[in-house]
C-alpha atoms as a PDB file:
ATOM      1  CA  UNK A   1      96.405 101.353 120.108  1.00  0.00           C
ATOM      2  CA  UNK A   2      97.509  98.484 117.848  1.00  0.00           C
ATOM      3  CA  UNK A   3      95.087  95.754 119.997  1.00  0.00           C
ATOM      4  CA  UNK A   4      92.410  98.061 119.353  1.00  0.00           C
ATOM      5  CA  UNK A   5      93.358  97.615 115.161  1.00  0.00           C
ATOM      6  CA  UNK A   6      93.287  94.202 115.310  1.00  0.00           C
ATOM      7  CA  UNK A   7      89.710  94.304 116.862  1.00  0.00           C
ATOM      8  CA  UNK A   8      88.138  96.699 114.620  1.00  0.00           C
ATOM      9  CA  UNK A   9      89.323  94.939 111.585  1.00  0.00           C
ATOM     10  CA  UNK A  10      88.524  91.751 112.742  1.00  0.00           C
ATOM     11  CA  UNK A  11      84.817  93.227 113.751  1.00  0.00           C
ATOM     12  CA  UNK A  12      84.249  94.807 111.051  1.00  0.00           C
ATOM     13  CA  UNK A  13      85.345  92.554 108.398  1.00  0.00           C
ATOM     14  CA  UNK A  14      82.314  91.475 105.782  1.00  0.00           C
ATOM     15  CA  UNK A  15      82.087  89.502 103.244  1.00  0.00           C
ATOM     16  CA  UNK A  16      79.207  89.731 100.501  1.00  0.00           C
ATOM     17  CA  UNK A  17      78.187  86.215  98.254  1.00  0.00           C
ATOM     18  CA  UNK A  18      75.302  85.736  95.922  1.00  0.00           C
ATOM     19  CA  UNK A  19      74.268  82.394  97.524  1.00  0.00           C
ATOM     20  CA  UNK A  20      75.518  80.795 101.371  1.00  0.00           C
ATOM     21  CA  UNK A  21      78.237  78.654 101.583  1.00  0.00           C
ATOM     22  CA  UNK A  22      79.207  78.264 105.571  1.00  0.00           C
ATOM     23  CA  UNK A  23      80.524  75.103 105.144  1.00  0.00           C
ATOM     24  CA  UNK A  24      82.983  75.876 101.786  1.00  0.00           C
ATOM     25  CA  UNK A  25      83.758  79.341 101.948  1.00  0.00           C
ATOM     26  CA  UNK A  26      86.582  80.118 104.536  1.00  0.00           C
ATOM     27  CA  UNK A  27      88.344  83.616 105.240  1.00  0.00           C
ATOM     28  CA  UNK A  28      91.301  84.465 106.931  1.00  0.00           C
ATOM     29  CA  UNK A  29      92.367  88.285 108.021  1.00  0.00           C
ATOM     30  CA  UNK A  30      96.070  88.848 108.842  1.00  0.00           C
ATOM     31  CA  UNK A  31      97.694  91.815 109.569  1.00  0.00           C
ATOM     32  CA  UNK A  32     101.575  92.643 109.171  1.00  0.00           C
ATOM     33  CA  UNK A  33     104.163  95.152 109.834  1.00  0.00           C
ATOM     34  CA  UNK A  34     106.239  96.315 107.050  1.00  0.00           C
ATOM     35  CA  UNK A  35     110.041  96.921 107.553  1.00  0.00           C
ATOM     36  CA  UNK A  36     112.737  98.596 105.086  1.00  0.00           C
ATOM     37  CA  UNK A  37     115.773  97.798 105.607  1.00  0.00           C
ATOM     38  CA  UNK A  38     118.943  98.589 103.457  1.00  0.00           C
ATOM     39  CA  UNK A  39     115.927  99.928 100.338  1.00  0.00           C
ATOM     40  CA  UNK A  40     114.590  96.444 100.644  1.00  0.00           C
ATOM     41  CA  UNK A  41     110.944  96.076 101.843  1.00  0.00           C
ATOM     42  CA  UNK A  42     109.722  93.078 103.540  1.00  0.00           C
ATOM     43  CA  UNK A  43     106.645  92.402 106.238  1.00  0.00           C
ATOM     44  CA  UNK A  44     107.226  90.433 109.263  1.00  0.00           C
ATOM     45  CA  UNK A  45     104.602  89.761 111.948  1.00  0.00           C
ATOM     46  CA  UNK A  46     102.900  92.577 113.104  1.00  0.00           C
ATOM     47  CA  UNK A  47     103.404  92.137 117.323  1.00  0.00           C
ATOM     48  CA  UNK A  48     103.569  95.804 118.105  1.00  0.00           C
ATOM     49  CA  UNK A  49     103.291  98.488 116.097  1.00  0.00           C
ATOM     50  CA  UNK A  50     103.759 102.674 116.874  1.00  0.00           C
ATOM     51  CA  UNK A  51     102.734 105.642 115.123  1.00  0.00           C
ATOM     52  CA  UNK A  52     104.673 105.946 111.407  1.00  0.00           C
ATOM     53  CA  UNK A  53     104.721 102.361 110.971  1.00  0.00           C
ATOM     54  CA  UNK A  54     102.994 100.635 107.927  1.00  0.00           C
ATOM     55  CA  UNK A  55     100.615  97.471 108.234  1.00  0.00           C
ATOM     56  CA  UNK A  56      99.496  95.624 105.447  1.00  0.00           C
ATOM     57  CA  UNK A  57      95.815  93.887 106.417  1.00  0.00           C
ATOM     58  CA  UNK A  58      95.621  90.505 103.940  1.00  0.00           C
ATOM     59  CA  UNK A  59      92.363  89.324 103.740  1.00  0.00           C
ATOM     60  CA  UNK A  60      92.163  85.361 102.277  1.00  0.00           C
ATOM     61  CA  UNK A  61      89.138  83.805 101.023  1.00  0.00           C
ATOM     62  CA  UNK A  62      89.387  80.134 100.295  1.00  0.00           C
ATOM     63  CA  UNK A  63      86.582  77.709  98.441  1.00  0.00           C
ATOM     64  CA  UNK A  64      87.097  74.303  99.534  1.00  0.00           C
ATOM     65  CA  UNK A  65      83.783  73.249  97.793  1.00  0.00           C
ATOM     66  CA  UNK A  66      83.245  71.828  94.709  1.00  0.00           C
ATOM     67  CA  UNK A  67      81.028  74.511  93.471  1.00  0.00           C
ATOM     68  CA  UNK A  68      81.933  78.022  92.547  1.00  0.00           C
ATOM     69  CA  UNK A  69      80.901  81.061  95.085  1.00  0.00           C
ATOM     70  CA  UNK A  70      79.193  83.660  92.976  1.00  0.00           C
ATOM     71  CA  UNK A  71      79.970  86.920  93.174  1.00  0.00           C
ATOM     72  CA  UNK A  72      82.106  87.428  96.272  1.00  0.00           C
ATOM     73  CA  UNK A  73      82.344  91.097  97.297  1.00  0.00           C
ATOM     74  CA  UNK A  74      85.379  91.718 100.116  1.00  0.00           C
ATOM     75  CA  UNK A  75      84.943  94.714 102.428  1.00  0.00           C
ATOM     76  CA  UNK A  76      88.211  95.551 103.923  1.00  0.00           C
ATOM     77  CA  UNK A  77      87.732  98.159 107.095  1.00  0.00           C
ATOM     78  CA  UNK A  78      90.534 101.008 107.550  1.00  0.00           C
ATOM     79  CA  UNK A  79      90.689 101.799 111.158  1.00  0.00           C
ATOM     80  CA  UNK A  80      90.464 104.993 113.148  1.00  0.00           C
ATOM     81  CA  UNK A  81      93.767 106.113 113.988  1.00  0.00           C
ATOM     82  CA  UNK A  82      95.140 104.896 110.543  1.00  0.00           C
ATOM     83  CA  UNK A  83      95.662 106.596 107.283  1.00  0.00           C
ATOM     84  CA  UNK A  84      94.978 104.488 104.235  1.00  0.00           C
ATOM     85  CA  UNK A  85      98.086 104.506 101.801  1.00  0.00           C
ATOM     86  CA  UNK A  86      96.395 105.101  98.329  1.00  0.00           C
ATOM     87  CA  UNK A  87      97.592 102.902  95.106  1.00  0.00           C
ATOM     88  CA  UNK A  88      98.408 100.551  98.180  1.00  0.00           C
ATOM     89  CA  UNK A  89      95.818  97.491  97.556  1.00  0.00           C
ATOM     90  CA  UNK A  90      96.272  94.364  95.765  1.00  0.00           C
ATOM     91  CA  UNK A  91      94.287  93.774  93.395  1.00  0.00           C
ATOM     92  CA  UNK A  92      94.394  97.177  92.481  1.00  0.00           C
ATOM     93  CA  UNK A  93      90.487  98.622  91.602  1.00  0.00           C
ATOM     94  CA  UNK A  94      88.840  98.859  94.800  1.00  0.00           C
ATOM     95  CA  UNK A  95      86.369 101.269  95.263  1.00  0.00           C
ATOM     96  CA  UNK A  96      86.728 103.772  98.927  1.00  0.00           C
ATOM     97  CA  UNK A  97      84.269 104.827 101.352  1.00  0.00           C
ATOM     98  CA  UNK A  98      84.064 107.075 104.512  1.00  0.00           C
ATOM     99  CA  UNK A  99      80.761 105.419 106.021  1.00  0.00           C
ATOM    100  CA  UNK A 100      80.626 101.463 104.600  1.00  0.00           C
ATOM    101  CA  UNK A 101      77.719 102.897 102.670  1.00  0.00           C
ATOM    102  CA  UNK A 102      78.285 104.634  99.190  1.00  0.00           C
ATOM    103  CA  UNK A 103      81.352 103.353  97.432  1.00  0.00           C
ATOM    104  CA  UNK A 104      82.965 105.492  94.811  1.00  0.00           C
ATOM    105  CA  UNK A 105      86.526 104.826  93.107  1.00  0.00           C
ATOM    106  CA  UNK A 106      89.917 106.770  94.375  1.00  0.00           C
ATOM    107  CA  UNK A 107      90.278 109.489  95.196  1.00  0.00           C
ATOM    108  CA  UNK A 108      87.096 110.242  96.866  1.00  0.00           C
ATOM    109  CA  UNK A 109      86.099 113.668  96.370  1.00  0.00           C
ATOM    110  CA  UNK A 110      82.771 115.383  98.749  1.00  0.00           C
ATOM    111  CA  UNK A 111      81.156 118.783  98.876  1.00  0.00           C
ATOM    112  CA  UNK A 112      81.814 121.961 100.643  1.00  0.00           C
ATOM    113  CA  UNK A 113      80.087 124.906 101.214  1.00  0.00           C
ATOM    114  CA  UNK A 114      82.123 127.885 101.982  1.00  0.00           C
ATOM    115  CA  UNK A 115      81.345 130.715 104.440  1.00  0.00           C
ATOM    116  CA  UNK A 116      80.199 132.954 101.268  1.00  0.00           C
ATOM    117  CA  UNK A 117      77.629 129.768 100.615  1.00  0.00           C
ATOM    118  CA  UNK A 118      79.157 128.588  97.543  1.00  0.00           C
ATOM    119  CA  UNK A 119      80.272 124.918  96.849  1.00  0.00           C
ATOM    120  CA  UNK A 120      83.062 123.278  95.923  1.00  0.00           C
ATOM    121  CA  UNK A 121      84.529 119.661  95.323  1.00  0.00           C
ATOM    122  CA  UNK A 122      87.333 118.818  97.089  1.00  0.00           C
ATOM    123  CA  UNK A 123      88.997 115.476  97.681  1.00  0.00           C
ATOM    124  CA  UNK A 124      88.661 113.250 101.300  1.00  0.00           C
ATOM    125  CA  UNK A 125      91.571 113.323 103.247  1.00  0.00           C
ATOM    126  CA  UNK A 126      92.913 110.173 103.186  1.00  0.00           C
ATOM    127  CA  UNK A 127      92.706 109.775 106.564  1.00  0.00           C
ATOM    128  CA  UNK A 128      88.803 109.603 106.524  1.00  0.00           C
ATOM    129  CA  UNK A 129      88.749 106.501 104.686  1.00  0.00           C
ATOM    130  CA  UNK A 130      87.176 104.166 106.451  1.00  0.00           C
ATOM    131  CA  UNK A 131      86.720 101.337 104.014  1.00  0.00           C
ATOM    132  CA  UNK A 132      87.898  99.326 100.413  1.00  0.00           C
ATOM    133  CA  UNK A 133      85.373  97.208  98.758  1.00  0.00           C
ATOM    134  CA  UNK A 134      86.418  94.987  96.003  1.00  0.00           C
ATOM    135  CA  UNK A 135      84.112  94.528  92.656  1.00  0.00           C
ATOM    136  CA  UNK A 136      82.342  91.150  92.982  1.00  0.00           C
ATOM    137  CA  UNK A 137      84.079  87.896  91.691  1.00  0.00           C
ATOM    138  CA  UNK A 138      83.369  84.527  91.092  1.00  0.00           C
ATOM    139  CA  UNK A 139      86.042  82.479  93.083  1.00  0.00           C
ATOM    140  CA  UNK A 140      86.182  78.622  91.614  1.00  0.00           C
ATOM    141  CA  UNK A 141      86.177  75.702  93.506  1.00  0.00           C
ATOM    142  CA  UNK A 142      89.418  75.535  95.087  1.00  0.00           C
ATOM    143  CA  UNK A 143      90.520  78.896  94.393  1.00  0.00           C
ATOM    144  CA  UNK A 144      91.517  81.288  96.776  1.00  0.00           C
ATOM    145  CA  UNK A 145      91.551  84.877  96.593  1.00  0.00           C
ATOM    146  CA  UNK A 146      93.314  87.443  98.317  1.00  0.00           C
ATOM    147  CA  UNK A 147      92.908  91.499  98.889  1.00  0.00           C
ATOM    148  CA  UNK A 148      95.553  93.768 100.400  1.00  0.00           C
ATOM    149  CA  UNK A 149      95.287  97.218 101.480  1.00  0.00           C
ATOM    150  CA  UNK A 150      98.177  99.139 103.551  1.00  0.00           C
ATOM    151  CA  UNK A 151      97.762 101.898 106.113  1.00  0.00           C
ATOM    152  CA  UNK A 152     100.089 104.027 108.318  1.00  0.00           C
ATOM    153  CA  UNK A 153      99.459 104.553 111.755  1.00  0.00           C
ATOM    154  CA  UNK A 154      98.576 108.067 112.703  1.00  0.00           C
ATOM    155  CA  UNK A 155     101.310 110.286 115.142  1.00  0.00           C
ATOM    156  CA  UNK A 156      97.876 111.562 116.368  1.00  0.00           C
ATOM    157  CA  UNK A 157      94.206 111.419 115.160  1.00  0.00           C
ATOM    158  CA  UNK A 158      92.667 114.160 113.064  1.00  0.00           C
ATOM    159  CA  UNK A 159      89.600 115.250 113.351  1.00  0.00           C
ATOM    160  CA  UNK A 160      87.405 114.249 110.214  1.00  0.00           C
ATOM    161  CA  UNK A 161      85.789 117.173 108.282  1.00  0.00           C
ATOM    162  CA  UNK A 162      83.458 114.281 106.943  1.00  0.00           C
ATOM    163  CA  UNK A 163      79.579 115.155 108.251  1.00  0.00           C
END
């Protein structure tokens, strides 16, 4: 299960600029296990993982131009089998979705129509997020910038009552 983590959010990963830079622009997605031991917290290299344990994803953009990047948008994926761990991402303010598409801030909230046809709001399982999207920054020549999300790894997968 973990091997098939690292591939999806190495896949999956996107990154959004307002003009190319192949040659400047450099990103880095890491993945670690988190441990407490004795109340302190600390993450150590994520080898194996099971189902209950916390991984942080860390996803590092570096500009090693001499010319800003414009508006850099970060797409961090959450991966079947996980469930995203909400107030969990640094820099805080990313915006959730359950299909890459439509972006909305936490906690997502989607329709339901009973069985005696009326509707109601109700929020998405954390679970069914399926990606974080940072607003869009400027990121300076030689600046680097970095966005963290953590997830726990499912006992078992749900089904998702997302259509």
């Amino acid at each position: 299960m973990f091997k098939l983590l690292i591939a999806t959010i190495f896949m999956v990963s996107q990154l959004s600029a307002g003009q190319t830079f192949a040659d400047s622009l450099s990103n880095m997605l890491g993945v670690s296990r988190i441990v407490s031991q004795n109340g302190i917290e600390h993450s150590e290299p994520a080898i194996s993982a099971k189902p209950g344990d916390i991984l942080e994803y860390t996803a590092t953009y570096r500009n090693s131009g001499d010319k800003a990047v414009r508006k850099l948008e970060v797409t961090l994926p959450i991966p079947v089998g996980t469930e995203y761990l909400a107030g969990e991402t640094r820099p805080a303010g990313a915006w959730a979705s359950v299909d890459g598409k439509t972006f909305a801030p936490e906690p997502l909230r989607h329709r339901i129509i009973k069985p005696d046809g009326s509707q109601v709001d109700e929020a998405v399982a954390l679970q069914d997020y399926r990606f974080l999207r940072w607003p869009p920054a400027d990121l300076a020549a030689g600046e680097t910038r970095e966005c963290r999300a953590r997830v726990k790894i499912a006992t078992r997968v749900a089904e998702s009552k997302i259509r």
